[in-house]
C-alpha atoms as a PDB file:
ATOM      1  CA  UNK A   1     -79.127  92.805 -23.824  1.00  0.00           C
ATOM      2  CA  UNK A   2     -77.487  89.929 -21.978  1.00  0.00           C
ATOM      3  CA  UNK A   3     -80.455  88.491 -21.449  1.00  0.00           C
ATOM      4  CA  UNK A   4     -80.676  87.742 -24.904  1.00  0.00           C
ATOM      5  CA  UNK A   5     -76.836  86.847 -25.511  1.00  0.00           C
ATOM      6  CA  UNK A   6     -77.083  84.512 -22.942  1.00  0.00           C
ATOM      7  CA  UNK A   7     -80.446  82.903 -24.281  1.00  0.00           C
ATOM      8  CA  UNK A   8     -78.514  82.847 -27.672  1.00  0.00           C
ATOM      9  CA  UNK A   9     -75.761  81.322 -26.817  1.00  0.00           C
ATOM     10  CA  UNK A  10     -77.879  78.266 -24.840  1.00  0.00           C
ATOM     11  CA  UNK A  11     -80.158  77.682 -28.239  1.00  0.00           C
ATOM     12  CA  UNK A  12     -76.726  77.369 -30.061  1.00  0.00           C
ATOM     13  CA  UNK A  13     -75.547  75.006 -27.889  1.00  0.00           C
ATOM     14  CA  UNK A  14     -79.019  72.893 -27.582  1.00  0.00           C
ATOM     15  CA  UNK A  15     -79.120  73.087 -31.413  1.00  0.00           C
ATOM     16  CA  UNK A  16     -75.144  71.809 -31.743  1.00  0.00           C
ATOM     17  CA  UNK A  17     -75.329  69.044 -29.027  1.00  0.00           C
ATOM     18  CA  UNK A  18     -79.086  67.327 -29.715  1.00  0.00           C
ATOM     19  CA  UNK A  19     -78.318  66.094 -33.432  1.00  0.00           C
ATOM     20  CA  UNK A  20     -77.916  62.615 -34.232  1.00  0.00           C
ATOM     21  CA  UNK A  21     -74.105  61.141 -34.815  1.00  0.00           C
ATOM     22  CA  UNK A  22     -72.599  61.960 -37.975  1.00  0.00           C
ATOM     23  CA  UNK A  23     -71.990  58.688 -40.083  1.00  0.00           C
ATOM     24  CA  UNK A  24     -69.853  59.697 -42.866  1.00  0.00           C
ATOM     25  CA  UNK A  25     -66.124  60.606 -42.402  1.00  0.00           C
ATOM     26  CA  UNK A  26     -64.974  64.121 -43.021  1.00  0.00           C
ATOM     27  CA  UNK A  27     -62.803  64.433 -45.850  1.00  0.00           C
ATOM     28  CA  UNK A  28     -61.356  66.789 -47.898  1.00  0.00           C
ATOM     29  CA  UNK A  29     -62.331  68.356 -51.889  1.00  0.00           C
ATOM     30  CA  UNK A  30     -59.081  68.017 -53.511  1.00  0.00           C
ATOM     31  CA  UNK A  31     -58.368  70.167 -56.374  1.00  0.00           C
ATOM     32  CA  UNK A  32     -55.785  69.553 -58.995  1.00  0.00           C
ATOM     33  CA  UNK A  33     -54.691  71.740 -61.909  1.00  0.00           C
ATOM     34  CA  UNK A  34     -56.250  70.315 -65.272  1.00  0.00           C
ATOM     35  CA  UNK A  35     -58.447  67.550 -64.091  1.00  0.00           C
ATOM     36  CA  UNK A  36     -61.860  67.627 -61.934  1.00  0.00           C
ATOM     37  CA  UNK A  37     -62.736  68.036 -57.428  1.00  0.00           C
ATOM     38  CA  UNK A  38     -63.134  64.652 -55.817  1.00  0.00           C
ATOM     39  CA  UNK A  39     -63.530  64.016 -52.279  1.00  0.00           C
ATOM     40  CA  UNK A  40     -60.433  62.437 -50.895  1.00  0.00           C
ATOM     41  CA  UNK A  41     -60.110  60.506 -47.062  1.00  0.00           C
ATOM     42  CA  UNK A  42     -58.365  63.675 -45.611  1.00  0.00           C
ATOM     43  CA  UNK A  43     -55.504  66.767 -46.024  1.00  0.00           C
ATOM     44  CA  UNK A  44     -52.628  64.433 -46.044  1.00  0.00           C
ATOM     45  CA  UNK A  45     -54.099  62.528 -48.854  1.00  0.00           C
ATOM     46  CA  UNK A  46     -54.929  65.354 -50.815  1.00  0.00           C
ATOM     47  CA  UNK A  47     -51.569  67.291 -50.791  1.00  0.00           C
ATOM     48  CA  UNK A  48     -48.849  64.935 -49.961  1.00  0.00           C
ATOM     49  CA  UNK A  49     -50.000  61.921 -51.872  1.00  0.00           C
ATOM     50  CA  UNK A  50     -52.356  63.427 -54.506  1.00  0.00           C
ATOM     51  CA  UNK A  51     -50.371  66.395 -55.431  1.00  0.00           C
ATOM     52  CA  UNK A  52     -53.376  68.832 -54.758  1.00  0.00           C
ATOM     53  CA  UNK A  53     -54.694  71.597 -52.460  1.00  0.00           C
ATOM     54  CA  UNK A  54     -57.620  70.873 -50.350  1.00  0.00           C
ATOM     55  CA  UNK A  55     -60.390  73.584 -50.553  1.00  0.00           C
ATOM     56  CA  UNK A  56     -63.316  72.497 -48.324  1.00  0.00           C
ATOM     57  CA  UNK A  57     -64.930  69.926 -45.882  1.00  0.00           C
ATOM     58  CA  UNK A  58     -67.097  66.789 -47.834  1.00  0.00           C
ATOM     59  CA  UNK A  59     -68.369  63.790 -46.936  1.00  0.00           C
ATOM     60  CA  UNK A  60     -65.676  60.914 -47.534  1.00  0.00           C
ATOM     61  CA  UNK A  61     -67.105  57.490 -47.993  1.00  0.00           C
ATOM     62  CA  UNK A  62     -64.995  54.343 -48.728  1.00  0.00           C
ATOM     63  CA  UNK A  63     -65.055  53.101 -52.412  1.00  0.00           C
ATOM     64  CA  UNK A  64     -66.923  49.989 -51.789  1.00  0.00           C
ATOM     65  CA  UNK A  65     -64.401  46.774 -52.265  1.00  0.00           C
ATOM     66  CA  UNK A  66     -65.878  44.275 -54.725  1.00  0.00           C
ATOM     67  CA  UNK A  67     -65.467  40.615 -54.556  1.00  0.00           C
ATOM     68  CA  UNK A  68     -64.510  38.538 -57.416  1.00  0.00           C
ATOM     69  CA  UNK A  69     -66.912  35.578 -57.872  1.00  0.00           C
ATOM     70  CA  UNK A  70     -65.410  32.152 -58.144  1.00  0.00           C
ATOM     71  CA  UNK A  71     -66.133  29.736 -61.112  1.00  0.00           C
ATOM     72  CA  UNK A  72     -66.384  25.939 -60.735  1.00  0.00           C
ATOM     73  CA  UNK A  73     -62.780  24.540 -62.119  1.00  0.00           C
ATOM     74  CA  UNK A  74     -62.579  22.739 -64.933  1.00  0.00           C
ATOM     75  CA  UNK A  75     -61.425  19.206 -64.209  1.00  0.00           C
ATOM     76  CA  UNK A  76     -58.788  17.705 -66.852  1.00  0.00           C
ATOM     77  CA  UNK A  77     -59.601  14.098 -68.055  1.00  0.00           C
ATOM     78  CA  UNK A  78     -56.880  12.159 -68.992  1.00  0.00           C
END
């Protein structure tokens, strides 16, 4: 019997450290009376800021920023 708790136990821990590094940040699913979950950045964002409760663990990526493209200016002839 402790044979096999022991050999347990190691394939747990072989399983838990061999993975690859995770690459998204854990974040929270916020939920809000009257409107629908979204994954927020973390707990703090969820409840103090957001005005929700936080219910499980997601996957929290950054909202990706977009850059405005610049036009060529008009020159004014006078």
């Amino acid at each position: 019997m402790r044979k096999i708790v022991v050999v347990a136990g190691l394939l747990i821990g072989a399983a838990l450290l061999t993975g690859s590094p995770a690459k998204a940040k854990l974040g929270c699913t916020c939920l809000k009376f009257g409107s629908a979950p979204a994954c927020t950045s973390g707990t703090t964002a969820c409840t103090f800021k957001g005005g929700g409760i936080c219910v499980l663990p997601c996957d929290y990526q950054r909202p990706k920023v977009v850059k405005k493209k610049m036009g060529k200016k008009a020159r004014k002839s006078t």
